[in-house]
N, C-alpha and C. Protein backbone atom coordinates (compact mmCIF):
# COMPACT_ATOMS: atom_id res chain seq x y z
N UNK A 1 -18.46 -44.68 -16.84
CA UNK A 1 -19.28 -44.66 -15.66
C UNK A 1 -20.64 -44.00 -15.93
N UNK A 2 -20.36 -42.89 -16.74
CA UNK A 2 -22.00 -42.54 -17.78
C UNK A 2 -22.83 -43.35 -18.20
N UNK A 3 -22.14 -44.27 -18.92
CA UNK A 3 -23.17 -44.95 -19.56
C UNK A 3 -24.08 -45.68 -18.33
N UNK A 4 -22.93 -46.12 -17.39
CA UNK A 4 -23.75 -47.35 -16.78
C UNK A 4 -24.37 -46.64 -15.72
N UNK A 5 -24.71 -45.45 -15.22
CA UNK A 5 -25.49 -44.65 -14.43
C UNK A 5 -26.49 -44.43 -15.56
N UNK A 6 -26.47 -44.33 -16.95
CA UNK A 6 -27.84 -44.24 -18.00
C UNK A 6 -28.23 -45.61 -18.19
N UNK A 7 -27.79 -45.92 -18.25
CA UNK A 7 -28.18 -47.74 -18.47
C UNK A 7 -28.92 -47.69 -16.90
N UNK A 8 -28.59 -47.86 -15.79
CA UNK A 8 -29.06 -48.24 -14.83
C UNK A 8 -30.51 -47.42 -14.53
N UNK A 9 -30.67 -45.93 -14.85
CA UNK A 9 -31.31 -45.10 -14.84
C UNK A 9 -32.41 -45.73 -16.12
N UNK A 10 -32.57 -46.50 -17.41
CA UNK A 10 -33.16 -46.59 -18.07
C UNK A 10 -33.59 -47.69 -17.51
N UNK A 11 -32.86 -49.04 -17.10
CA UNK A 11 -33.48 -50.18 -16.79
C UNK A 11 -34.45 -50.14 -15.26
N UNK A 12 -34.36 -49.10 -14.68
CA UNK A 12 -35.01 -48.82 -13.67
C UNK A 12 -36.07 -48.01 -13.78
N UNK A 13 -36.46 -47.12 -15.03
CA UNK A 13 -37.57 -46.86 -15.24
C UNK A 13 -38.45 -47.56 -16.15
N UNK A 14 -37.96 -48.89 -16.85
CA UNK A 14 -38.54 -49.88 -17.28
C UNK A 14 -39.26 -50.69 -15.91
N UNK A 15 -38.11 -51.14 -15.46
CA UNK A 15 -38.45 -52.13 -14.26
C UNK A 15 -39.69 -51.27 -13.33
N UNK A 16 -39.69 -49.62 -13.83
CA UNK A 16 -40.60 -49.40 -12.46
C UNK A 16 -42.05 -49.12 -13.41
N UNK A 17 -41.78 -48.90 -14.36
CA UNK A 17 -43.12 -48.99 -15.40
C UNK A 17 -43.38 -50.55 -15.50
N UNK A 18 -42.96 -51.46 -15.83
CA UNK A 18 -43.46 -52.62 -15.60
C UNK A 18 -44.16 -52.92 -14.42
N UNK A 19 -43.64 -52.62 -12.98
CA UNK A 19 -44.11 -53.31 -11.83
C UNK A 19 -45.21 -52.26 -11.97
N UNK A 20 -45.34 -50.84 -12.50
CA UNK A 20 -46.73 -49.76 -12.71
C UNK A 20 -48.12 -50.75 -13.16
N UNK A 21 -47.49 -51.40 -13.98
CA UNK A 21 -48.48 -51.70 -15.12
C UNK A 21 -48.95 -53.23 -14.73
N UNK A 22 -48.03 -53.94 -14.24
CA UNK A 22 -48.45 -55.44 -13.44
C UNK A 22 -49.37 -55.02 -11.97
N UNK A 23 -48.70 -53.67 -11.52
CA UNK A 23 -49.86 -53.66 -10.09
C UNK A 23 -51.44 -53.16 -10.82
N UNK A 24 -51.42 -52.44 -11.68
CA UNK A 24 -52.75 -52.00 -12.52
C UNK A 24 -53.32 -53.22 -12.77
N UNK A 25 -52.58 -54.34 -13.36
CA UNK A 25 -53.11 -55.68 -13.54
C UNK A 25 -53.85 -56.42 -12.87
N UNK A 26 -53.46 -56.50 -11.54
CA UNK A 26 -53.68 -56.86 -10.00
C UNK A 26 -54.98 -56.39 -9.69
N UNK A 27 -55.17 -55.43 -9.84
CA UNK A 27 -56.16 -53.89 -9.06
C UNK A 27 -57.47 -54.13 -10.10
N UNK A 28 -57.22 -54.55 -11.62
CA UNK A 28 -57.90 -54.50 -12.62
C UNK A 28 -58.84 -56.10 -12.05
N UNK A 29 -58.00 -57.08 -11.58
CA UNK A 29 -58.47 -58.63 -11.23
C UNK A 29 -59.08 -58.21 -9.89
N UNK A 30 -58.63 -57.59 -8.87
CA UNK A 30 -59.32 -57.48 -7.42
C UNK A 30 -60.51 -56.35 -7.65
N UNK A 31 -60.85 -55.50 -8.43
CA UNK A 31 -61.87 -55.19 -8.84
C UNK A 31 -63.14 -56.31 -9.48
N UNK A 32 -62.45 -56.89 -10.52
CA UNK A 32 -63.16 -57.71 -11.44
C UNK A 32 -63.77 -58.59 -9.70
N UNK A 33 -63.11 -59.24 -9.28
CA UNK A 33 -63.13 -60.65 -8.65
C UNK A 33 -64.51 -59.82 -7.41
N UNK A 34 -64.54 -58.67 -7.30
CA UNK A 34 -65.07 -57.76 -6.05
C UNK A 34 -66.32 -57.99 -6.57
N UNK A 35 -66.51 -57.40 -7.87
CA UNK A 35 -67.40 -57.08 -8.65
C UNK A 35 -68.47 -58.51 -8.54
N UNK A 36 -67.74 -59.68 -9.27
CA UNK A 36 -68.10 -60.54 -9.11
C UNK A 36 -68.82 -61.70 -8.11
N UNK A 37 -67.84 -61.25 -6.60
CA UNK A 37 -68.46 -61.55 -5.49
C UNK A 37 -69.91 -61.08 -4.91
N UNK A 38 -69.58 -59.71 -5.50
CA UNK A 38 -71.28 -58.84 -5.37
C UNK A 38 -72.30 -59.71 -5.74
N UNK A 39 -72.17 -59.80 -7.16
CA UNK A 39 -72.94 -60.90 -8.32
C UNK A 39 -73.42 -61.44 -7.24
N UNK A 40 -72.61 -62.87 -6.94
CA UNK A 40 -72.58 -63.88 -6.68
C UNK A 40 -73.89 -63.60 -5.66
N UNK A 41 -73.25 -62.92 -4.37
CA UNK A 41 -73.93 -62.65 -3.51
C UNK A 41 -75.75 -62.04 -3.41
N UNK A 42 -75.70 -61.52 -4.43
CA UNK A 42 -76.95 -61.03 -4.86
C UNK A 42 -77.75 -62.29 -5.58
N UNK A 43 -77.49 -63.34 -6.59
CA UNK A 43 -77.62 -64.29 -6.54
C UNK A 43 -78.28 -65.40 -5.62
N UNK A 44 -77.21 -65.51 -4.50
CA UNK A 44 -77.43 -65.96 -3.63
C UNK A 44 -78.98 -65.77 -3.06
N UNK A 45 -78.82 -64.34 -2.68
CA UNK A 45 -79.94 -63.68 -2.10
C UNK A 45 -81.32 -63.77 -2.97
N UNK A 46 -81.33 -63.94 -3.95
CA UNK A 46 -82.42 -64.24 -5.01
C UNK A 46 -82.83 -65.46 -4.70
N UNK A 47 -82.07 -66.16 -4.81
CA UNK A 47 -82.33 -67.43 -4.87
C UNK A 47 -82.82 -68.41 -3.31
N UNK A 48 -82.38 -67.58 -2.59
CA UNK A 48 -82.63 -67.59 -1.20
C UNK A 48 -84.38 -67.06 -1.02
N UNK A 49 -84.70 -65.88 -1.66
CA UNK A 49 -86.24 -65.61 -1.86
C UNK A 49 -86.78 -66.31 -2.67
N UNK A 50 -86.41 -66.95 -3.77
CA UNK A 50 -87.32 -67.73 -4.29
C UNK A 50 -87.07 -69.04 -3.88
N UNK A 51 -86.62 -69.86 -2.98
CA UNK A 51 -86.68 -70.83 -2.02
C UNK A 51 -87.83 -70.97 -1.37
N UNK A 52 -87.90 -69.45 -0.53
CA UNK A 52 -88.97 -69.47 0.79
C UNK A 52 -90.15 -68.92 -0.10
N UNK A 53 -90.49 -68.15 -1.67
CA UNK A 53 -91.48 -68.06 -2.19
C UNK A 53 -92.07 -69.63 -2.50
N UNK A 54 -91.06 -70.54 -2.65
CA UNK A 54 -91.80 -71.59 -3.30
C UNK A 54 -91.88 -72.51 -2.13
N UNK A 55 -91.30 -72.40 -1.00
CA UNK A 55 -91.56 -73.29 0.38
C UNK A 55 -93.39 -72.85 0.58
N UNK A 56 -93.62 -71.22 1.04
CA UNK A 56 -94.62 -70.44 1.35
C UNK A 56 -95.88 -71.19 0.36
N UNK A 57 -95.83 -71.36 -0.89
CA UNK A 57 -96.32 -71.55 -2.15
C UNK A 57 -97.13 -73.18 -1.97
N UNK A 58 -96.13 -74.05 -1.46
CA UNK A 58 -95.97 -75.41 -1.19
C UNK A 58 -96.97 -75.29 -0.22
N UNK A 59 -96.50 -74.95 0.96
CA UNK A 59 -97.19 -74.71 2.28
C UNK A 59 -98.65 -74.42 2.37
N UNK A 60 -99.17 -73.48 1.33
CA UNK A 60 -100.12 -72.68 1.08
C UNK A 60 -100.70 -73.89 0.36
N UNK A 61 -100.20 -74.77 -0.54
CA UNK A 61 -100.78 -75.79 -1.51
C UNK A 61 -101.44 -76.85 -0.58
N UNK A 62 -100.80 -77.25 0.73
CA UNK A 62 -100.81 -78.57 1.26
C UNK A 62 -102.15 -78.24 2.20
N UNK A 63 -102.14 -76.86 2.80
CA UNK A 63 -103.07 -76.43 3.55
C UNK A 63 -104.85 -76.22 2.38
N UNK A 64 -104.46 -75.51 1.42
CA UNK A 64 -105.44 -75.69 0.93
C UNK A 64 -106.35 -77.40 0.47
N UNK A 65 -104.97 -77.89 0.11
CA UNK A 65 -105.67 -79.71 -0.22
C UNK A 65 -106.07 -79.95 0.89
N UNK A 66 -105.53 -79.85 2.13
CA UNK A 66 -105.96 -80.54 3.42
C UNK A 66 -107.80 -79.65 3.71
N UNK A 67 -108.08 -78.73 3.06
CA UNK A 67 -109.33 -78.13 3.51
C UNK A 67 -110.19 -78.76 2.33
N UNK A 68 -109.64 -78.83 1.39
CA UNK A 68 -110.92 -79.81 0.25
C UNK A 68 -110.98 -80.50 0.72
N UNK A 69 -109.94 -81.44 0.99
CA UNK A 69 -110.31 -83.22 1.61
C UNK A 69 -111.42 -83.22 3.24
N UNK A 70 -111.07 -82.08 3.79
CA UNK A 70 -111.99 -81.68 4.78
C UNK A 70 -113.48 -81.19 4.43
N UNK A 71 -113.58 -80.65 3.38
CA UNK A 71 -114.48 -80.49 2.90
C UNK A 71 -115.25 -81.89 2.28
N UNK A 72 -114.37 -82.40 1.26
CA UNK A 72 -115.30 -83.56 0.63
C UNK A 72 -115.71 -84.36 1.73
N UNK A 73 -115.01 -84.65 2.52
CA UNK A 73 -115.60 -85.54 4.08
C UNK A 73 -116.78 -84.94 4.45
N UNK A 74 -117.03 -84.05 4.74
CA UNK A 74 -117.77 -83.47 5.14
C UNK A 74 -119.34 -83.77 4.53
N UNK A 75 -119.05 -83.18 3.04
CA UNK A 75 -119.95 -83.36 1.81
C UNK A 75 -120.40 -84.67 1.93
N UNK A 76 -119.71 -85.82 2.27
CA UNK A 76 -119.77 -87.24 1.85
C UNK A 76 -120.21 -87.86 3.31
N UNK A 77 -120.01 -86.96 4.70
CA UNK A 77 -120.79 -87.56 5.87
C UNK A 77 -121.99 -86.84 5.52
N UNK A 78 -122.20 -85.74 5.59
CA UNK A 78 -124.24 -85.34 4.77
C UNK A 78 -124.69 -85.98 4.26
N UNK A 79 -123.57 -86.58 3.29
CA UNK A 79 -124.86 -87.57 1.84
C UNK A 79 -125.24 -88.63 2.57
N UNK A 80 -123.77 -89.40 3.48
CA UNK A 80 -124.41 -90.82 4.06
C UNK A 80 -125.60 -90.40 5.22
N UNK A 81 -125.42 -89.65 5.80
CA UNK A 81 -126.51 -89.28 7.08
C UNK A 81 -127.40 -88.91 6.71
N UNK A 82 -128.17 -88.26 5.08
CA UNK A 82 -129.07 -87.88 4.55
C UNK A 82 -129.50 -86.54 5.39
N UNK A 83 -128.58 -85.51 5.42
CA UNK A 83 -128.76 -84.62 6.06
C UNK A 83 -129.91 -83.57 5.58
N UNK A 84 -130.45 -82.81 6.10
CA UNK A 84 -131.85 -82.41 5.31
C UNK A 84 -130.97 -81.08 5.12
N UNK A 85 -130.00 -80.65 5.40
CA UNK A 85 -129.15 -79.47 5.27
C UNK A 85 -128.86 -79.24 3.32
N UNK A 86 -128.75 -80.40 2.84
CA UNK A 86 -128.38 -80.48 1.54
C UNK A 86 -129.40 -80.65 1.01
N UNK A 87 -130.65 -80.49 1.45
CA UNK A 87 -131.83 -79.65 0.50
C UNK A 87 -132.49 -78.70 0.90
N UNK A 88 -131.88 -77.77 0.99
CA UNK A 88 -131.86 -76.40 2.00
C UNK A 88 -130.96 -75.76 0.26
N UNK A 89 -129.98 -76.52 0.24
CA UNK A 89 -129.02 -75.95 -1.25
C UNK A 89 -130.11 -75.53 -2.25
N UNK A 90 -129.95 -75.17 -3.09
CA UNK A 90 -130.93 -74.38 -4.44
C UNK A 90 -129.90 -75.44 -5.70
N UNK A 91 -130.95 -76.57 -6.20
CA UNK A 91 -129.70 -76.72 -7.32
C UNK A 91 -130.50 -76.13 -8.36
N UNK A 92 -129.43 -75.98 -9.31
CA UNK A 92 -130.00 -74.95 -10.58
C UNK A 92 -129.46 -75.85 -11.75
N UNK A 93 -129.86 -75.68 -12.60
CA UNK A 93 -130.07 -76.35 -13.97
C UNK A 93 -128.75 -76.43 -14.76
N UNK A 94 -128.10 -76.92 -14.97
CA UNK A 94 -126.68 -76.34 -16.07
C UNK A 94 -127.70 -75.57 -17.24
N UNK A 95 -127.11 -74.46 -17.53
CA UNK A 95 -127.69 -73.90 -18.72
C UNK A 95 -126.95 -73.56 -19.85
N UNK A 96 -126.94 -74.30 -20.72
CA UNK A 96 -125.88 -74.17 -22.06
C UNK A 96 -126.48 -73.47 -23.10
N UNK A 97 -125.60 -72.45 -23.63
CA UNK A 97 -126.42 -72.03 -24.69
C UNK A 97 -125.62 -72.30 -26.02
N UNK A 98 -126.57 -72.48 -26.77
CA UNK A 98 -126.06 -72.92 -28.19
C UNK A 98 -125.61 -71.81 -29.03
N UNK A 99 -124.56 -71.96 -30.05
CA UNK A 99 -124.30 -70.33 -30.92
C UNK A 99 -125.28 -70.87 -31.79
N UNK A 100 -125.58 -69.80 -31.79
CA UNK A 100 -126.67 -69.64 -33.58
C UNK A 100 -126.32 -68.28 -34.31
């Protein structure tokens, strides 16, 4: 009856060191997986700002083209109307200089 109260007493501190060491296992993956979700999430959030940096960027692009093309119109109703406004301008010479 010894033995099998030591026997039972040994296989039960196996069995309870095993289930020790499988819940550490567990705890080791729901950390990892936590950890990871963070990542992810931060990620996310990056990528979420550089979305609306490059929407903002776009936005900023379309508005500026739309003011040249407003502009060259502009430039190009003076020239046809021969506006005396555009010799009021100062043109100046290109001046290149040569290396010597």
């Amino acid at each position: 009856m010894q033995n099998l109260e030591r026997e039972f007493a040994k296989h039960r501190a196996q069995t309870k060191s095993e289930g020790d060491r499988r819940q550490e296992d567990v705890d080791a993956l729901e950390n990892r997986l936590a950890e990871a979700r963070r990542a992810a999430e931060a990620a996310r959030k990056r990528a979420e700002a550089a979305e609306k940096e490059v929407t903002a960027a776009r936005e900023e692009a379309a508005a500026a083209g739309d003011r040249v093309k407003k502009m060259e119109a502009e430039a190009k109703k003076r020239e046809q109307s021969g506006s005396s406004e555009n010799s009021k301008v100062p043109v100046y010479p290109l001046q290149t200089s040569s290396p010597q």
